[in-house]
N, C-alpha and C. Protein backbone atom coordinates (compact mmCIF):
# COMPACT_ATOMS: atom_id res chain seq x y z
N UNK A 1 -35.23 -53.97 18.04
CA UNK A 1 -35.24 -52.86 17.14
C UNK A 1 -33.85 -52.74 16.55
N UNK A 2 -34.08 -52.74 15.20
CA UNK A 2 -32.80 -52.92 14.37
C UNK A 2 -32.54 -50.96 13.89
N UNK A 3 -31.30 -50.45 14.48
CA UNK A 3 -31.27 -48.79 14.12
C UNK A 3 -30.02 -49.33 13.18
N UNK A 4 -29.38 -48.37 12.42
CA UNK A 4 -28.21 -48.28 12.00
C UNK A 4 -27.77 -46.38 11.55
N UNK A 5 -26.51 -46.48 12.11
CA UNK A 5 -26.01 -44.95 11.36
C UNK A 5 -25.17 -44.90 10.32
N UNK A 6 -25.41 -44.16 10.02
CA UNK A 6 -24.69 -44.22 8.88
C UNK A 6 -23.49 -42.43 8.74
N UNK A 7 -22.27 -42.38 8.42
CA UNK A 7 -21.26 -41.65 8.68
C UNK A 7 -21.30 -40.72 7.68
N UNK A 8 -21.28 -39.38 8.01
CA UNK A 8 -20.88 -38.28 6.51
C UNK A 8 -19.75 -38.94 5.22
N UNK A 9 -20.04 -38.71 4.68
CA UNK A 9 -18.74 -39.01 4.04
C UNK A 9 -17.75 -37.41 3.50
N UNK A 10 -16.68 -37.41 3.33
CA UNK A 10 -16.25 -35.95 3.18
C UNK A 10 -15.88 -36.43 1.68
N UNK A 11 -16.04 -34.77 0.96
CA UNK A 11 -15.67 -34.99 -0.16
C UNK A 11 -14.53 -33.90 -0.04
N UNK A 12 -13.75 -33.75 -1.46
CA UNK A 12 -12.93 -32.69 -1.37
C UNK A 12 -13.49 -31.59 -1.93
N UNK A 13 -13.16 -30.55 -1.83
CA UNK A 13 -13.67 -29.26 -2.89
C UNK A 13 -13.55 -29.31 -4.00
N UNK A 14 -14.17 -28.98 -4.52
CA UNK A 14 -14.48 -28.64 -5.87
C UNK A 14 -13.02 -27.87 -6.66
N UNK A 15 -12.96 -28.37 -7.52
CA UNK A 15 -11.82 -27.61 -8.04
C UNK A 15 -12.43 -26.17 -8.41
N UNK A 16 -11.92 -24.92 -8.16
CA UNK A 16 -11.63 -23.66 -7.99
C UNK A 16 -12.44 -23.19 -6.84
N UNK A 17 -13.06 -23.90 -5.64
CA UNK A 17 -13.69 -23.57 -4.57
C UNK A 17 -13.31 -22.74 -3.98
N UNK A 18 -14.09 -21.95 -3.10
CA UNK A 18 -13.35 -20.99 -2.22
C UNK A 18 -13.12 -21.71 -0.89
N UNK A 19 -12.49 -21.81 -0.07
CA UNK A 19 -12.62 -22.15 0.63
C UNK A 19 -12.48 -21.51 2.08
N UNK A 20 -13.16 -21.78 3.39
CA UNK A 20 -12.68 -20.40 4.43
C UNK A 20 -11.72 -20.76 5.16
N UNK A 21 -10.50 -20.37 5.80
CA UNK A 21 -9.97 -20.40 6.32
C UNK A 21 -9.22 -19.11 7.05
N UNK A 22 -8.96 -18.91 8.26
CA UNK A 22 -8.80 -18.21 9.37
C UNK A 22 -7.43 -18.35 10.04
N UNK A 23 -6.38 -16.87 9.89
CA UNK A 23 -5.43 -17.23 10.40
C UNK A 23 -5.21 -15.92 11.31
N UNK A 24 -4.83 -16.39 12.95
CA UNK A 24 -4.34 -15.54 14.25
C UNK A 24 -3.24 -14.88 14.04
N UNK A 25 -3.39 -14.10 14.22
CA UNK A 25 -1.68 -13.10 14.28
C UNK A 25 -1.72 -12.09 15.10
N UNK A 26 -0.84 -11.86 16.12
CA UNK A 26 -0.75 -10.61 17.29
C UNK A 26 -1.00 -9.85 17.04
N UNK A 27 -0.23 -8.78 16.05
CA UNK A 27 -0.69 -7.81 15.69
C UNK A 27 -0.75 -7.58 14.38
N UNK A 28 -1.82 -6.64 14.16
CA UNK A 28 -1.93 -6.39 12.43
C UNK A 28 -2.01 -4.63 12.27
N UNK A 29 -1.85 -4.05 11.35
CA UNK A 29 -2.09 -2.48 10.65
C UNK A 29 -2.89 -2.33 9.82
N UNK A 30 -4.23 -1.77 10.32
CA UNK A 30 -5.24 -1.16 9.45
C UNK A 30 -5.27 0.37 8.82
N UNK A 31 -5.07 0.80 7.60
CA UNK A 31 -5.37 2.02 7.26
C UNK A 31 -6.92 2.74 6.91
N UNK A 32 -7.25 3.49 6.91
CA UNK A 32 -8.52 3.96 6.69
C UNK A 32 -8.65 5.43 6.07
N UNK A 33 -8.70 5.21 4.89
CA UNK A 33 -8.02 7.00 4.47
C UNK A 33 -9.12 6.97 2.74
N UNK A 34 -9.27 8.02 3.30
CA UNK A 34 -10.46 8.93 2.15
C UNK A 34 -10.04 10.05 1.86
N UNK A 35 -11.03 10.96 1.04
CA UNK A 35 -10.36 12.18 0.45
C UNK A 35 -10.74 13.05 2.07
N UNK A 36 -10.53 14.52 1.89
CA UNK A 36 -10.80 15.22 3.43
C UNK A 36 -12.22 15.49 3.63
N UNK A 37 -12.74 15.44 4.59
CA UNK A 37 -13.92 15.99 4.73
C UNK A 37 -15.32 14.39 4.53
N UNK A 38 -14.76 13.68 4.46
CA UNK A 38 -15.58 12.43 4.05
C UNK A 38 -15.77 11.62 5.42
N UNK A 39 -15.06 11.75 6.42
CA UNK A 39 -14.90 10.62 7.49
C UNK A 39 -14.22 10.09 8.14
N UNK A 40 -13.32 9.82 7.34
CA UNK A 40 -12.10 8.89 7.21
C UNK A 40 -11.58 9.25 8.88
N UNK A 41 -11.52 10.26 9.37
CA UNK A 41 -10.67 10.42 10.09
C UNK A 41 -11.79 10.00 11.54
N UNK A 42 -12.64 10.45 11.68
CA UNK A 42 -13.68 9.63 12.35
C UNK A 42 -13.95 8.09 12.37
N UNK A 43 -14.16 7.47 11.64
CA UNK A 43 -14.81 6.29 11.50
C UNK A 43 -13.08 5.41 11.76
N UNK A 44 -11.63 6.09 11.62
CA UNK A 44 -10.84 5.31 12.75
C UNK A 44 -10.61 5.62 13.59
N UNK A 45 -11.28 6.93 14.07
CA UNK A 45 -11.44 6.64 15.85
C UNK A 45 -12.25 5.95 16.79
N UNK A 46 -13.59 6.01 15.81
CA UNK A 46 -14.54 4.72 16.23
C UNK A 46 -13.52 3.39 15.76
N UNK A 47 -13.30 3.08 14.73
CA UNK A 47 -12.77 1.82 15.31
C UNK A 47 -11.48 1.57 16.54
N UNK A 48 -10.55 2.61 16.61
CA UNK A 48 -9.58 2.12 17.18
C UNK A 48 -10.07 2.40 18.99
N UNK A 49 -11.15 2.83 19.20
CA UNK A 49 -12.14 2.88 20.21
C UNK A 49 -12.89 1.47 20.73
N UNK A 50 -13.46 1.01 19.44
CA UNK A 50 -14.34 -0.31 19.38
C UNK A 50 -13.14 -0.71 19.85
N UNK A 51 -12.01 -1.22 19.09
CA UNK A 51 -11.09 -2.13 19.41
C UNK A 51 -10.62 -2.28 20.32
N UNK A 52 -10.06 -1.49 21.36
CA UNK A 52 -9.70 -1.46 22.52
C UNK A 52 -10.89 -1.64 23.46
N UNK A 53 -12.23 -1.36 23.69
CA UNK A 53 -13.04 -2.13 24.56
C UNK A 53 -12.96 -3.43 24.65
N UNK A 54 -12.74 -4.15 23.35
CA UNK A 54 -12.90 -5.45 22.68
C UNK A 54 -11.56 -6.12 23.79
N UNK A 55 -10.66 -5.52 24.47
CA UNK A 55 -9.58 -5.84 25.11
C UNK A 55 -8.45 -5.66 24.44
N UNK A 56 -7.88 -5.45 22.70
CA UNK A 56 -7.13 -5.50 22.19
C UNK A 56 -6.03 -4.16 22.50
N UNK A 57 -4.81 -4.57 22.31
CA UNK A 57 -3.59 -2.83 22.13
C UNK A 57 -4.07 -2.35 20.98
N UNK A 58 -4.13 -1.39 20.99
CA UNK A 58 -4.12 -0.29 20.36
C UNK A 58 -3.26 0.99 19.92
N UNK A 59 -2.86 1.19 18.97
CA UNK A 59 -2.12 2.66 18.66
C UNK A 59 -2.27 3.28 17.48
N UNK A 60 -2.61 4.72 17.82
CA UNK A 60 -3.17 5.29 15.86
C UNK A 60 -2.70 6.41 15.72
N UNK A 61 -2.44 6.79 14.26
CA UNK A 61 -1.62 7.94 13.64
C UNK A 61 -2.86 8.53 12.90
N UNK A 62 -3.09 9.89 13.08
CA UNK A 62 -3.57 10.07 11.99
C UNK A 62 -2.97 10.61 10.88
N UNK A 63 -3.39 10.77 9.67
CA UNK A 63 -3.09 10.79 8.46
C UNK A 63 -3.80 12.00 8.05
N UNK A 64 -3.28 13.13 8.16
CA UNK A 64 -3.47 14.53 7.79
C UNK A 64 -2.95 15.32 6.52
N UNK A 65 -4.00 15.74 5.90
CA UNK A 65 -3.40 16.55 4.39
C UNK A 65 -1.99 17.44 4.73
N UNK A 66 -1.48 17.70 3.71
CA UNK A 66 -0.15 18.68 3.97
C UNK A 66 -0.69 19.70 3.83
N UNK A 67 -2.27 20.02 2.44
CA UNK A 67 -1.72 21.29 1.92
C UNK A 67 -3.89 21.61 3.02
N UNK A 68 -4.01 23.20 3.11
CA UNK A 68 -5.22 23.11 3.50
C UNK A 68 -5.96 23.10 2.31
N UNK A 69 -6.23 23.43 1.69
CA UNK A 69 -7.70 22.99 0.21
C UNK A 69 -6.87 21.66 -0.84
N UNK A 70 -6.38 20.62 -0.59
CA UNK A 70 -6.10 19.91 -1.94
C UNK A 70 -7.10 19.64 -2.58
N UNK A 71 -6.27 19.55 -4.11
CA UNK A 71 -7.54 18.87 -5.02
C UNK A 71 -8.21 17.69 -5.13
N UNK A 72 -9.39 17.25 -4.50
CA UNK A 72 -9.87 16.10 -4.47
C UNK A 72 -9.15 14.74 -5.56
N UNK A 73 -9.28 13.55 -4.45
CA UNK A 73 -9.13 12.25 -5.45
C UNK A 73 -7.41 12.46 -5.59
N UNK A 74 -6.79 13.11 -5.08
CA UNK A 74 -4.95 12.92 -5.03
C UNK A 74 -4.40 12.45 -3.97
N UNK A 75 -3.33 11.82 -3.78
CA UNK A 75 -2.49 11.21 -2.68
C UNK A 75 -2.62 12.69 -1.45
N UNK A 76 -2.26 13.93 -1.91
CA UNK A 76 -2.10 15.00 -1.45
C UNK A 76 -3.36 15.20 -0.37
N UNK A 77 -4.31 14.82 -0.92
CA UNK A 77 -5.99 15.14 -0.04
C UNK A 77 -6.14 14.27 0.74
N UNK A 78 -5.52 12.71 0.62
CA UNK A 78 -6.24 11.68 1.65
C UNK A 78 -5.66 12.36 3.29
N UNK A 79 -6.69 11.83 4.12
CA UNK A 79 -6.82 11.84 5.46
C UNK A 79 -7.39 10.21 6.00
N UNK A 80 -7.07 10.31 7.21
CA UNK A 80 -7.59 8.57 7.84
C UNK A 80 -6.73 8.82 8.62
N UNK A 81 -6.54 7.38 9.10
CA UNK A 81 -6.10 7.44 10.48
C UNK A 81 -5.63 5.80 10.09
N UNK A 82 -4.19 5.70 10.64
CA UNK A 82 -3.47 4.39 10.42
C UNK A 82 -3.27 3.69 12.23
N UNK A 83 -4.11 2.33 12.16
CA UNK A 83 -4.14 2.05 13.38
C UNK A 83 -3.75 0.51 13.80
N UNK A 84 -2.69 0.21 14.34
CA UNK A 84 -2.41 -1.24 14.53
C UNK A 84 -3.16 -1.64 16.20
N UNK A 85 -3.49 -3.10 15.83
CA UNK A 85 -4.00 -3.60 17.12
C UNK A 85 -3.36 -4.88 17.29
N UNK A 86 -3.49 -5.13 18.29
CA UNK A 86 -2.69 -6.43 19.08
C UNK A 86 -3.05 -6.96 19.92
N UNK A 87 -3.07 -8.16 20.03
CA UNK A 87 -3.45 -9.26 21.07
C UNK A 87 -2.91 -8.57 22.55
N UNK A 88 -1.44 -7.97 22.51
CA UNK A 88 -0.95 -7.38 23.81
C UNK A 88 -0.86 -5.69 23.70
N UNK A 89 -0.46 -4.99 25.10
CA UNK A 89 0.03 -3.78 25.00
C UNK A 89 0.48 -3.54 23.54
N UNK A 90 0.42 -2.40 22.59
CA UNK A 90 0.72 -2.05 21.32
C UNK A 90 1.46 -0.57 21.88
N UNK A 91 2.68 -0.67 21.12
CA UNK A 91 3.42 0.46 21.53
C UNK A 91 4.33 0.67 20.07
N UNK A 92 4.50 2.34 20.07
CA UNK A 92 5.08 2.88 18.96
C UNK A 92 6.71 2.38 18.39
């Protein structure tokens, strides 16, 4: 019995391809900031929650209006929560 294989051949990408690539880094800073009253300030405590089960450091600020009623859609109104994580202990 005569088999034969035969090998992929690789091509290169396409000129303007996307291509994926994936790069590790210890630690990084995520912000998460909406106008008030939307979330924002929730949905980074769930993450900086998720994240730390996950095994990662963790540390988060939140990001609180100055004034109490601002006018929607201004720097003045956002709220969130600014949270870095890290491969190790994460400290201020």
């Amino acid at each position: 019995m005569n088999t034969s294989t035969t090998s992929p051949t690789e091509t290169a990408p396409a000129e303007g391809a996307v291509t994926n690539t994936s790069i590790t880094v210890p630690e990084h800073t995520v912000e998460i900031v909406s106008d008030s009253g939307e979330g924002a300030q929730k949905c980074g405590q769930l993450f900086g929650r998720v994240s730390a089960r996950m095994g990662n450091g963790v540390w988060t600020v939140e990001i609180i209006p100055a004034e109490i009623q601002p006018p929607a859609r201004t720097p003045g109104s956002a709220s969130g929560n600014r949270i870095r994580i890290g491969t190790k202990p994460v400290t201020n």
